[in-house]
ModelCIF file with pLDDT and N, C-alpha, C, O atoms, coordinates in Angstrom:
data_MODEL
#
_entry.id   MODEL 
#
_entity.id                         1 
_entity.type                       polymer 
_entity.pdbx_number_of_molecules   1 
#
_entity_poly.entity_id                      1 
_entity_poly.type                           'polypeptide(L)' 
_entity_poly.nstd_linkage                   no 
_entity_poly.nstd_monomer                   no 
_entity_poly.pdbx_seq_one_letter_code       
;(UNK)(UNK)(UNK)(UNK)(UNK)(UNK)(UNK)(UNK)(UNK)(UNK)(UNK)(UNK)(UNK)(UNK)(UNK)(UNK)
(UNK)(UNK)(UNK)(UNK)(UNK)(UNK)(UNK)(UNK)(UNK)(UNK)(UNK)(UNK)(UNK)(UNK)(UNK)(UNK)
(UNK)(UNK)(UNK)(UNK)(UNK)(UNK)(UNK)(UNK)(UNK)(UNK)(UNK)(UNK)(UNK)
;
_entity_poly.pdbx_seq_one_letter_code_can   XXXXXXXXXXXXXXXXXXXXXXXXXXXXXXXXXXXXXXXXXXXXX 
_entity_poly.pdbx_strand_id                 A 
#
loop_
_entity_poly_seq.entity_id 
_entity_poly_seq.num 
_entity_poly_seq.mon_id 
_entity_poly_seq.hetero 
1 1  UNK n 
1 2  UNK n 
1 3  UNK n 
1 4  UNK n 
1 5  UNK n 
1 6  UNK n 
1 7  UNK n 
1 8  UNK n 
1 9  UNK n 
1 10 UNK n 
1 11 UNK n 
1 12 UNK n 
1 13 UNK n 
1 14 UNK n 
1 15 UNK n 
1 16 UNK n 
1 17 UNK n 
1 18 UNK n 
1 19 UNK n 
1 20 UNK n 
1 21 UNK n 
1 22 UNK n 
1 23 UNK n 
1 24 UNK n 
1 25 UNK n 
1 26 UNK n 
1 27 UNK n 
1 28 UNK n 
1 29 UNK n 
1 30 UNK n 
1 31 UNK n 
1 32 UNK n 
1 33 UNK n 
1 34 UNK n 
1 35 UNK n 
1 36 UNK n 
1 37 UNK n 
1 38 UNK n 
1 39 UNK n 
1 40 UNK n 
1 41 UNK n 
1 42 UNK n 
1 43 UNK n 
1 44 UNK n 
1 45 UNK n 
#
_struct_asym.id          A 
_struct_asym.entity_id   1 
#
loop_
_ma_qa_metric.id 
_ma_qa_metric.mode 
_ma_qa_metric.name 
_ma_qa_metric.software_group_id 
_ma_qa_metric.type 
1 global pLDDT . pLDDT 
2 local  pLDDT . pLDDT 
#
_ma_qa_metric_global.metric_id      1 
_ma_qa_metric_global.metric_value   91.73 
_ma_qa_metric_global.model_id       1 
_ma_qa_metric_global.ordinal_id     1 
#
loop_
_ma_qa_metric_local.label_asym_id 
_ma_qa_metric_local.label_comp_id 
_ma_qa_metric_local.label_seq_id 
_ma_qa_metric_local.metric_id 
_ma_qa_metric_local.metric_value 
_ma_qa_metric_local.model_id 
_ma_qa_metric_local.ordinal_id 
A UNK 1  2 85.00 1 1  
A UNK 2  2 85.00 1 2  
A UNK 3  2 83.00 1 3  
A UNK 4  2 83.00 1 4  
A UNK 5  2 85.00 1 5  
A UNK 6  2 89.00 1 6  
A UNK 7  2 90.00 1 7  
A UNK 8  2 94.00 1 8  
A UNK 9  2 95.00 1 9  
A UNK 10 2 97.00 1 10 
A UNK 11 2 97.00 1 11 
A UNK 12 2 98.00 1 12 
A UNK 13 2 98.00 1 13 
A UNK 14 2 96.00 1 14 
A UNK 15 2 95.00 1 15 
A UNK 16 2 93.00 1 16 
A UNK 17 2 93.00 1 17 
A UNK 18 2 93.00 1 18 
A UNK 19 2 94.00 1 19 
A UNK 20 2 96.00 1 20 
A UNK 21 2 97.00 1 21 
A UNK 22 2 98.00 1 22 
A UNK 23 2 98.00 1 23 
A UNK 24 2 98.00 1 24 
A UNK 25 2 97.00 1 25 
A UNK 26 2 95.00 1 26 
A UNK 27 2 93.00 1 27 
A UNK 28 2 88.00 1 28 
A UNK 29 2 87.00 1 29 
A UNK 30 2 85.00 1 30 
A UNK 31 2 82.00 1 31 
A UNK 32 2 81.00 1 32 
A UNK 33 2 83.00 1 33 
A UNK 34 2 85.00 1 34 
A UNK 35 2 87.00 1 35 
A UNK 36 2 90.00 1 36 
A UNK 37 2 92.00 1 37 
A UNK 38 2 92.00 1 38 
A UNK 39 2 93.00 1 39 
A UNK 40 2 93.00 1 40 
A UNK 41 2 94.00 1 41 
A UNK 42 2 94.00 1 42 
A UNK 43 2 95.00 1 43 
A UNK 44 2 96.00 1 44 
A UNK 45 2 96.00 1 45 
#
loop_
_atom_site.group_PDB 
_atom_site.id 
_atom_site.type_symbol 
_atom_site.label_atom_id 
_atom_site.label_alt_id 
_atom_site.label_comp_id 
_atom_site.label_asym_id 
_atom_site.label_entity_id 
_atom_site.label_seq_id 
_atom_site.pdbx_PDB_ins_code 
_atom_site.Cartn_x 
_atom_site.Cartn_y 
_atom_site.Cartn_z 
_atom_site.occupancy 
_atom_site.B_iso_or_equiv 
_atom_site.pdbx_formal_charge 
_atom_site.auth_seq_id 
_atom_site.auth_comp_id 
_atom_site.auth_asym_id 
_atom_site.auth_atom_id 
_atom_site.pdbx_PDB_model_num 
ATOM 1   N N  . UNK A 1 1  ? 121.738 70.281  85.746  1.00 85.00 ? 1  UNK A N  1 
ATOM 2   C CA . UNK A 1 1  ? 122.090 68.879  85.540  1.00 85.00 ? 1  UNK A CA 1 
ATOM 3   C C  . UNK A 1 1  ? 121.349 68.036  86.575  1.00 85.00 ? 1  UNK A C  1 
ATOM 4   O O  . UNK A 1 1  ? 120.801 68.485  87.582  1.00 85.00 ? 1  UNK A O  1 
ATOM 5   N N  . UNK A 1 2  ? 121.402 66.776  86.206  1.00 85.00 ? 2  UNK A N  1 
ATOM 6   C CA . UNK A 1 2  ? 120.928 65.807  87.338  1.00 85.00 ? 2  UNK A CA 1 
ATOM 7   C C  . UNK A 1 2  ? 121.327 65.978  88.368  1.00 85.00 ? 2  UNK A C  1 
ATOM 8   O O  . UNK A 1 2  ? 120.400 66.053  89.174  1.00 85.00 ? 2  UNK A O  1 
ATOM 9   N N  . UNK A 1 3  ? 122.372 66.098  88.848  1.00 83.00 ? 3  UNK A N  1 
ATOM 10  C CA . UNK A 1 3  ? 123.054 66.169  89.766  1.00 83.00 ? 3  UNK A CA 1 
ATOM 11  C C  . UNK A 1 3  ? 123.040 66.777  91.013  1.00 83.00 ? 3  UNK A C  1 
ATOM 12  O O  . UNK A 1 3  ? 123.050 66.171  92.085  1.00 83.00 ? 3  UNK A O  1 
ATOM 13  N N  . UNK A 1 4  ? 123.014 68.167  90.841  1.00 83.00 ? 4  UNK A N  1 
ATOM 14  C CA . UNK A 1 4  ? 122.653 69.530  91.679  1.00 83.00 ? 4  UNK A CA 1 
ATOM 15  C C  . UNK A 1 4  ? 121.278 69.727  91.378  1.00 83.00 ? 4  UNK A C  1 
ATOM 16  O O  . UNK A 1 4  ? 120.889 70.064  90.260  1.00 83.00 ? 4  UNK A O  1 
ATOM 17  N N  . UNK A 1 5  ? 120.582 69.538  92.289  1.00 85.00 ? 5  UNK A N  1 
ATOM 18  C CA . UNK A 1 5  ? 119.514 70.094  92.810  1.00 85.00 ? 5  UNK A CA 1 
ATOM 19  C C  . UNK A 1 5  ? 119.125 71.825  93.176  1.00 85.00 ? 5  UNK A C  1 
ATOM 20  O O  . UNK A 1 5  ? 119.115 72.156  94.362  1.00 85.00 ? 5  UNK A O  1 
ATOM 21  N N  . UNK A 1 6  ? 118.795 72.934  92.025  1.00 89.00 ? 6  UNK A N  1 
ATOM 22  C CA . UNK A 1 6  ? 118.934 73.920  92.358  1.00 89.00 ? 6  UNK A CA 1 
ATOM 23  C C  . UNK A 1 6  ? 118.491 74.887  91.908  1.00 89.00 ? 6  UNK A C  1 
ATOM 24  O O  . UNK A 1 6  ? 118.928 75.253  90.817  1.00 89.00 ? 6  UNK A O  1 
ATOM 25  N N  . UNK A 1 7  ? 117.497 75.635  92.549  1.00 90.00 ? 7  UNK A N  1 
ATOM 26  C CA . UNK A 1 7  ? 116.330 76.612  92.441  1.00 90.00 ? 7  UNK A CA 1 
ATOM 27  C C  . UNK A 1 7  ? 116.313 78.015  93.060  1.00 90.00 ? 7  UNK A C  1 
ATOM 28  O O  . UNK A 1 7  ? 117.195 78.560  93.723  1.00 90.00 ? 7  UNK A O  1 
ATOM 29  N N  . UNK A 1 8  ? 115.102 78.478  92.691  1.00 94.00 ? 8  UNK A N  1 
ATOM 30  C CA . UNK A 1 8  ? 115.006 80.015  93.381  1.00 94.00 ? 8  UNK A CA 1 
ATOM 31  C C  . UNK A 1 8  ? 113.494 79.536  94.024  1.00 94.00 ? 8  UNK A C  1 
ATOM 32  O O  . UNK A 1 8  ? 112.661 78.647  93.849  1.00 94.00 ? 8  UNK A O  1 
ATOM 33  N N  . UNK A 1 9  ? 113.708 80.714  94.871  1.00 95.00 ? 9  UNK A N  1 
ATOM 34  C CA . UNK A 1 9  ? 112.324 80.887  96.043  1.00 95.00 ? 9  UNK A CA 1 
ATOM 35  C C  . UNK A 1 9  ? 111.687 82.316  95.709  1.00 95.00 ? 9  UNK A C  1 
ATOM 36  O O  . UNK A 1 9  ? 112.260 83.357  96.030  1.00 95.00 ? 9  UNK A O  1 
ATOM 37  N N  . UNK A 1 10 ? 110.939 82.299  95.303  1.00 97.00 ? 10 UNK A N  1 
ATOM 38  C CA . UNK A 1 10 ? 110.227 83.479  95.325  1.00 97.00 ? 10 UNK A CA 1 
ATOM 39  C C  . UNK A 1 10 ? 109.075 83.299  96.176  1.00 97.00 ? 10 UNK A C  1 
ATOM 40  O O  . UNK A 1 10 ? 108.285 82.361  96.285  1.00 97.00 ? 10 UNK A O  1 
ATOM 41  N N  . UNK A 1 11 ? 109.231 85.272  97.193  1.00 97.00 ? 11 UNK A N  1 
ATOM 42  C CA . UNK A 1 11 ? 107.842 84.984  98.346  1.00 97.00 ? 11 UNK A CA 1 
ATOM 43  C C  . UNK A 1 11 ? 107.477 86.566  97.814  1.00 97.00 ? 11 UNK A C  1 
ATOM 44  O O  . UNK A 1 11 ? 108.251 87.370  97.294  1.00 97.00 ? 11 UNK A O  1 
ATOM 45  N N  . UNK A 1 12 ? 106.605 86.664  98.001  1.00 98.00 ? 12 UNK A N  1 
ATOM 46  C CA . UNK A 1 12 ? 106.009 88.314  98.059  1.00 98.00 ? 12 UNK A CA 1 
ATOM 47  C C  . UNK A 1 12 ? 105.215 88.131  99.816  1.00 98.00 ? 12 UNK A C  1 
ATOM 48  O O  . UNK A 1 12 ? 104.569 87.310  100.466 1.00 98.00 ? 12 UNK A O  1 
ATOM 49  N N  . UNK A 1 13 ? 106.062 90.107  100.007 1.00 98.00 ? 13 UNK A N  1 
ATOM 50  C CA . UNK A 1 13 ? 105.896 89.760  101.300 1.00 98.00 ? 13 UNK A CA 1 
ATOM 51  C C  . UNK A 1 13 ? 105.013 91.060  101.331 1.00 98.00 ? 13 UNK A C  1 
ATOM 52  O O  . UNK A 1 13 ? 105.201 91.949  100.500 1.00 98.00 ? 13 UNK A O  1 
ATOM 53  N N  . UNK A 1 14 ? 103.972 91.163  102.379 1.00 96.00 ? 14 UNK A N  1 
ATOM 54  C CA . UNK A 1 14 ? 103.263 92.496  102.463 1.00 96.00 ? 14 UNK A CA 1 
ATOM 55  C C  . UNK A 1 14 ? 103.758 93.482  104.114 1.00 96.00 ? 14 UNK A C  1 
ATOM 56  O O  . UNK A 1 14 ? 103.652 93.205  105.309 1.00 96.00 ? 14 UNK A O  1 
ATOM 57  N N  . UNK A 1 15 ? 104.108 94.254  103.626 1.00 95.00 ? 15 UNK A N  1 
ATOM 58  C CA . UNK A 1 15 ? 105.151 95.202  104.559 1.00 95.00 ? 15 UNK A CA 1 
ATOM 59  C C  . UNK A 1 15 ? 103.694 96.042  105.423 1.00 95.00 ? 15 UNK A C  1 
ATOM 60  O O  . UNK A 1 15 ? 102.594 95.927  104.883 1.00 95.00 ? 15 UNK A O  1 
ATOM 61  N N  . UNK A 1 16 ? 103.770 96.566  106.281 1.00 93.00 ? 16 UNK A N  1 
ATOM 62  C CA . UNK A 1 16 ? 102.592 96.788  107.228 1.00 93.00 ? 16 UNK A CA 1 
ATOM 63  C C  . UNK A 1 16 ? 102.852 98.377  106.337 1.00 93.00 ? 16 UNK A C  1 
ATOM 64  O O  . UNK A 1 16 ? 103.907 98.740  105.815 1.00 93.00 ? 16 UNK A O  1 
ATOM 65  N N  . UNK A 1 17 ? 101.292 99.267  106.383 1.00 93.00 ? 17 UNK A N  1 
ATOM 66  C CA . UNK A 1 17 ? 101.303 100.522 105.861 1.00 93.00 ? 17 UNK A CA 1 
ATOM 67  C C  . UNK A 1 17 ? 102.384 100.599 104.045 1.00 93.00 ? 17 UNK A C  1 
ATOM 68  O O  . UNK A 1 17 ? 102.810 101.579 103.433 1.00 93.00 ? 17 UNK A O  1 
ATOM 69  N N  . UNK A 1 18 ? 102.452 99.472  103.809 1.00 93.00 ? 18 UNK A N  1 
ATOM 70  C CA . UNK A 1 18 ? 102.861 99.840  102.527 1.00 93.00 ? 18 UNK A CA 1 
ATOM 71  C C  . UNK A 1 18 ? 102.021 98.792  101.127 1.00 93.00 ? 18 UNK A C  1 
ATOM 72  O O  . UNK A 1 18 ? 101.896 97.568  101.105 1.00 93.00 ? 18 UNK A O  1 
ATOM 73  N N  . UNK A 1 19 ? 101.489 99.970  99.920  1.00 94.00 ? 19 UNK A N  1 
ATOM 74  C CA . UNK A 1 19 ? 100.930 99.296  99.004  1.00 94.00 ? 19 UNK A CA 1 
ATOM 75  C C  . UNK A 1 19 ? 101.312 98.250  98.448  1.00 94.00 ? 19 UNK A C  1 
ATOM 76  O O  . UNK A 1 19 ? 100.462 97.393  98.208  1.00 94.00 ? 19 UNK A O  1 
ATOM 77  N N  . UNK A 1 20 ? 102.849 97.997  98.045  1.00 96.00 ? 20 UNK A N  1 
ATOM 78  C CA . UNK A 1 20 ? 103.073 97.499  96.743  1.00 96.00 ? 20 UNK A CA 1 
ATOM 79  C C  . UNK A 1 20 ? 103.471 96.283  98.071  1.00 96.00 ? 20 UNK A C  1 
ATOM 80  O O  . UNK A 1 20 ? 103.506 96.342  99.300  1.00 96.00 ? 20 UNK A O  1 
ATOM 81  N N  . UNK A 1 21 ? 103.771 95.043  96.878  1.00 97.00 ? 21 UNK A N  1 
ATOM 82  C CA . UNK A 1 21 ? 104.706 93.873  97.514  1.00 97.00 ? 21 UNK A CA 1 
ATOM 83  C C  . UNK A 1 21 ? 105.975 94.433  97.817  1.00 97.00 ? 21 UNK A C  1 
ATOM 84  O O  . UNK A 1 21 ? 106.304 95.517  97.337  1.00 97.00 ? 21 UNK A O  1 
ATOM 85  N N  . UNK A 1 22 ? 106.854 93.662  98.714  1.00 98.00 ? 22 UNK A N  1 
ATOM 86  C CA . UNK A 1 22 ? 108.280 93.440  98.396  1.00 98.00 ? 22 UNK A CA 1 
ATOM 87  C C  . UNK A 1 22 ? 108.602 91.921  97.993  1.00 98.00 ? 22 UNK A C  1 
ATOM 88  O O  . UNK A 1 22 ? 108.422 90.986  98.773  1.00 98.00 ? 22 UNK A O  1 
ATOM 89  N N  . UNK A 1 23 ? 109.089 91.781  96.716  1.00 98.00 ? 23 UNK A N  1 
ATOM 90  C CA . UNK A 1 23 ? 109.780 90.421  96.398  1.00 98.00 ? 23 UNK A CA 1 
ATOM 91  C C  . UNK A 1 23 ? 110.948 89.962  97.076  1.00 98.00 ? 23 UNK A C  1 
ATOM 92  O O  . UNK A 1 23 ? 111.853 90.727  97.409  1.00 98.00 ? 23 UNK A O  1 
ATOM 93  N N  . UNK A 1 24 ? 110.951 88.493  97.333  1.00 98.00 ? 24 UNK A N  1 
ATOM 94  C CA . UNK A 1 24 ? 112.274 88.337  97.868  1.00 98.00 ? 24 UNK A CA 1 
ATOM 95  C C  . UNK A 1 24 ? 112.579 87.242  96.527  1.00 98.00 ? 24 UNK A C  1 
ATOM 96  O O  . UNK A 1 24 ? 111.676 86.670  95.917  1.00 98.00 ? 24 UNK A O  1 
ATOM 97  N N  . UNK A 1 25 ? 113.983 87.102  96.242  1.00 97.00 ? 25 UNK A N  1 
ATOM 98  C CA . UNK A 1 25 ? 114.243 85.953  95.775  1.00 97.00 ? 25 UNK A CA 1 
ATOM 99  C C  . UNK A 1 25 ? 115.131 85.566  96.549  1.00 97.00 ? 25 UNK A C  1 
ATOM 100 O O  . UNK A 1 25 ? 115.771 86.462  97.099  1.00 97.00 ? 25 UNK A O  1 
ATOM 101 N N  . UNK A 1 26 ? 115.474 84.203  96.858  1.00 95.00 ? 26 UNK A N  1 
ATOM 102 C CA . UNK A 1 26 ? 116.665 83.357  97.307  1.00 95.00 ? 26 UNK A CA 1 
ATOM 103 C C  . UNK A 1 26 ? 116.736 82.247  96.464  1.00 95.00 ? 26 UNK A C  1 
ATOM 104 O O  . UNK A 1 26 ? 115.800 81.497  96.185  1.00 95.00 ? 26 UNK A O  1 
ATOM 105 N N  . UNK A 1 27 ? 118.139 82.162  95.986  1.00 93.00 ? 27 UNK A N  1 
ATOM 106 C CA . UNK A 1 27 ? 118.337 81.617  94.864  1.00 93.00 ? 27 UNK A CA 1 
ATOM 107 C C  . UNK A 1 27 ? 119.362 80.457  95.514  1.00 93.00 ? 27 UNK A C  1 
ATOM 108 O O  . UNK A 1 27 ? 119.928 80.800  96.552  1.00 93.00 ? 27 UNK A O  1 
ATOM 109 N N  . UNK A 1 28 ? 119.580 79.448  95.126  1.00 88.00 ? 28 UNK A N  1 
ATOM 110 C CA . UNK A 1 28 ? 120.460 78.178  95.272  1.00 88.00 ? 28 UNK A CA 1 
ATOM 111 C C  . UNK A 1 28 ? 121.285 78.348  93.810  1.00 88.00 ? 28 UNK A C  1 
ATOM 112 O O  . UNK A 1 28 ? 120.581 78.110  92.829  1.00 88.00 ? 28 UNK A O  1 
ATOM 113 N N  . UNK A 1 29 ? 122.425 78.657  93.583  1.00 87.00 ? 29 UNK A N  1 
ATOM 114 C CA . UNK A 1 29 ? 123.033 78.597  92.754  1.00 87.00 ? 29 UNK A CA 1 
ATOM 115 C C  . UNK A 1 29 ? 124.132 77.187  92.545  1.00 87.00 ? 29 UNK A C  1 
ATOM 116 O O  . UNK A 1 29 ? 124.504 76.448  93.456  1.00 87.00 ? 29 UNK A O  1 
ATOM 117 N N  . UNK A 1 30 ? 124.489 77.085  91.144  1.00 85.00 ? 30 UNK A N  1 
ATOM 118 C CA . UNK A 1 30 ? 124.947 75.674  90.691  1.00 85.00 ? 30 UNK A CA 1 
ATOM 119 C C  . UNK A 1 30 ? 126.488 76.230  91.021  1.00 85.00 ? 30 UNK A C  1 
ATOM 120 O O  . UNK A 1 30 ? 126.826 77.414  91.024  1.00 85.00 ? 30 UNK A O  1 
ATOM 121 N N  . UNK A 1 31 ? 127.475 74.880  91.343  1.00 82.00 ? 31 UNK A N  1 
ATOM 122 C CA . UNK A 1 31 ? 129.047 75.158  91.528  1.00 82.00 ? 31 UNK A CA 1 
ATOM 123 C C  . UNK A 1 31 ? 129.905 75.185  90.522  1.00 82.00 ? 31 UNK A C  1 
ATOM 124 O O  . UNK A 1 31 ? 131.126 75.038  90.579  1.00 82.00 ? 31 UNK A O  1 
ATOM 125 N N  . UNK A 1 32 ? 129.068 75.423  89.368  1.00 81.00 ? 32 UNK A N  1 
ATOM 126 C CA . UNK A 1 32 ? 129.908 75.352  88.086  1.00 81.00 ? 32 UNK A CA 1 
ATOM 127 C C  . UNK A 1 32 ? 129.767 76.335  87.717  1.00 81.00 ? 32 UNK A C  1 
ATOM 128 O O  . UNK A 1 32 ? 128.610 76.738  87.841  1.00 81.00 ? 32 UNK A O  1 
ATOM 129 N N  . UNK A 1 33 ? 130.856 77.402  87.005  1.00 83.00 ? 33 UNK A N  1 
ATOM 130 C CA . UNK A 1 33 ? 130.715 78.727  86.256  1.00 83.00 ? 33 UNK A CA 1 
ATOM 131 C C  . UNK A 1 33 ? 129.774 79.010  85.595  1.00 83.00 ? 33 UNK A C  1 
ATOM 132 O O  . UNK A 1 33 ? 129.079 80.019  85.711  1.00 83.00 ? 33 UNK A O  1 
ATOM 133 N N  . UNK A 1 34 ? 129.634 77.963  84.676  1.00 85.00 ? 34 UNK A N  1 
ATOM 134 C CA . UNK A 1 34 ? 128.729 77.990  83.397  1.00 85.00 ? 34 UNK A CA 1 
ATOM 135 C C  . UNK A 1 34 ? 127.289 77.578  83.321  1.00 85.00 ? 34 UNK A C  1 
ATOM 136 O O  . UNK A 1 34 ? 126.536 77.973  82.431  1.00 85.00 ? 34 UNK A O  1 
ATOM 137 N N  . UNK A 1 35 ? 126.913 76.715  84.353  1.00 87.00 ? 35 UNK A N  1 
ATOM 138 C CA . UNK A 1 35 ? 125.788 76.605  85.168  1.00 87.00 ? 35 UNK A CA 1 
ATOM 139 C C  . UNK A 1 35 ? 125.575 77.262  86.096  1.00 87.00 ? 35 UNK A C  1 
ATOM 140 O O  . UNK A 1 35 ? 124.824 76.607  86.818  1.00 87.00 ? 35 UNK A O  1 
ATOM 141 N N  . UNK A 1 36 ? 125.889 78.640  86.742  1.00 90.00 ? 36 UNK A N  1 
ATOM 142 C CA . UNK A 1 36 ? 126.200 79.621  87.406  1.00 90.00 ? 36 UNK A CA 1 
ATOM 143 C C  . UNK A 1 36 ? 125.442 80.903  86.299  1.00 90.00 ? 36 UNK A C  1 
ATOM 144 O O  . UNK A 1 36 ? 124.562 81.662  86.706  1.00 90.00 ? 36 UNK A O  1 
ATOM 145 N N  . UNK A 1 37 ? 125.924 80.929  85.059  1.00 92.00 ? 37 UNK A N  1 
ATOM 146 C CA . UNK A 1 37 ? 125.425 81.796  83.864  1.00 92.00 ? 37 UNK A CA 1 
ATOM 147 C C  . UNK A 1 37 ? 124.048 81.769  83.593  1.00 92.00 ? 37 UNK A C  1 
ATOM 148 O O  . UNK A 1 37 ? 123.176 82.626  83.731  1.00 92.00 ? 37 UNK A O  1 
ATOM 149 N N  . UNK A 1 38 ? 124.017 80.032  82.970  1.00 92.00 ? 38 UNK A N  1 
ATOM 150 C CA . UNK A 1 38 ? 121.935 80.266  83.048  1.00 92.00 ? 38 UNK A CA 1 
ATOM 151 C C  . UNK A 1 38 ? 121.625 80.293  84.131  1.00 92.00 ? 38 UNK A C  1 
ATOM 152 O O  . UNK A 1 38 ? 121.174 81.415  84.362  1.00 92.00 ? 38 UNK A O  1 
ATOM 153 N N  . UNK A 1 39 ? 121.597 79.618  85.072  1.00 93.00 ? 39 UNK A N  1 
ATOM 154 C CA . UNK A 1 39 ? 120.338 80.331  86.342  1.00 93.00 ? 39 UNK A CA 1 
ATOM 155 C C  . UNK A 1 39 ? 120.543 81.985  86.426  1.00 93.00 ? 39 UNK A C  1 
ATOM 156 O O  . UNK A 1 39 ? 119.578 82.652  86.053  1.00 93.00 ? 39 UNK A O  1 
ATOM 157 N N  . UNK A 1 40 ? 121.562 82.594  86.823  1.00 93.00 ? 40 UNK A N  1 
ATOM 158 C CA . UNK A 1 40 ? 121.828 84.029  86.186  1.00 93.00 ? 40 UNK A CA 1 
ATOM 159 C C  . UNK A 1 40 ? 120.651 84.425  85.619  1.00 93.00 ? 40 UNK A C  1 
ATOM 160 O O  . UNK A 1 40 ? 120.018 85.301  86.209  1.00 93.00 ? 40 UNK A O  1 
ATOM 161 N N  . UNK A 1 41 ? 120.072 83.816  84.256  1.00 94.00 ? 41 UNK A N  1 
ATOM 162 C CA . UNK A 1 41 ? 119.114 84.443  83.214  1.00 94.00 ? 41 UNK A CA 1 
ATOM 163 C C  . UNK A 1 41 ? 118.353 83.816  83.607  1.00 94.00 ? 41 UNK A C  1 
ATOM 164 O O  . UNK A 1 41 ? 117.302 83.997  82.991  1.00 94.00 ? 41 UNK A O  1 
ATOM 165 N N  . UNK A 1 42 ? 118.271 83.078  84.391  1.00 94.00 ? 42 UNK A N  1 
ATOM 166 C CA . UNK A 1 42 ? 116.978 82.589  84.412  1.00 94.00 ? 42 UNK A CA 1 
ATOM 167 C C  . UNK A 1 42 ? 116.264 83.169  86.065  1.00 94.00 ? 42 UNK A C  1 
ATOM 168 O O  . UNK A 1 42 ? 115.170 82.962  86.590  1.00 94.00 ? 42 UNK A O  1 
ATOM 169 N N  . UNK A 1 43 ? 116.944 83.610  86.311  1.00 95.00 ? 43 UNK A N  1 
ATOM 170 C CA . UNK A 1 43 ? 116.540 84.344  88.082  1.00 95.00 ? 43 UNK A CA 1 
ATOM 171 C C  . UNK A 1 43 ? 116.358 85.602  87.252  1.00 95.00 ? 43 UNK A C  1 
ATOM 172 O O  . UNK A 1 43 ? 115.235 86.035  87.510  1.00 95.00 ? 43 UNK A O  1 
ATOM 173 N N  . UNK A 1 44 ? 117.182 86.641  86.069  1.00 96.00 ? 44 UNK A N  1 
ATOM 174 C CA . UNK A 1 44 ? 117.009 87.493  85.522  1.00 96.00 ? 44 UNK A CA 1 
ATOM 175 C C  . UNK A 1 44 ? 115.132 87.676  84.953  1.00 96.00 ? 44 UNK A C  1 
ATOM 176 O O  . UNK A 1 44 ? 114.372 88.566  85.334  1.00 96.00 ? 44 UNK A O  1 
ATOM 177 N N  . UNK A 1 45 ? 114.848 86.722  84.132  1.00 96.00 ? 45 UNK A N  1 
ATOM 178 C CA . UNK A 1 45 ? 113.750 85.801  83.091  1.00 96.00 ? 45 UNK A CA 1 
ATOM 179 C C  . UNK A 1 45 ? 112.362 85.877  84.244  1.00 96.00 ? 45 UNK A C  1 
ATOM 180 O O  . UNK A 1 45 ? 111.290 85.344  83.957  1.00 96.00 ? 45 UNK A O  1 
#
C-alpha cells in the first residue's frame, strides 16, 4: 500500500576460500497479516 514503505535487500556476499555466493536477504515486512502473505511470495518469487 501507499502507506508502508517496504522491501527486501538482497546482497551476494563472497566468503574468502569459498566458490559459490552466499545470499543474504533482509526483508522489511508489512504490519498487516495479509500484506505479510504477498511479500511472503514475493521474497519466495
Amino acid at each position: 500500500n501507499r502507506l508502508e514503505h517496504r522491501g527486501v535487500l538482497h546482497a551476494k556476499l563472497q566468503l574468502e576460500g569459498v566458490q559459490l555466493p552466499l545470499h543474504c536477504l533482509c526483508v522489511h515486512m508489512n504490519m498487516v497479516g495479509s500484506g505479510k502473505l504477498k511479500q511472503l511470495g514475493d521474497v519466495a518469487g
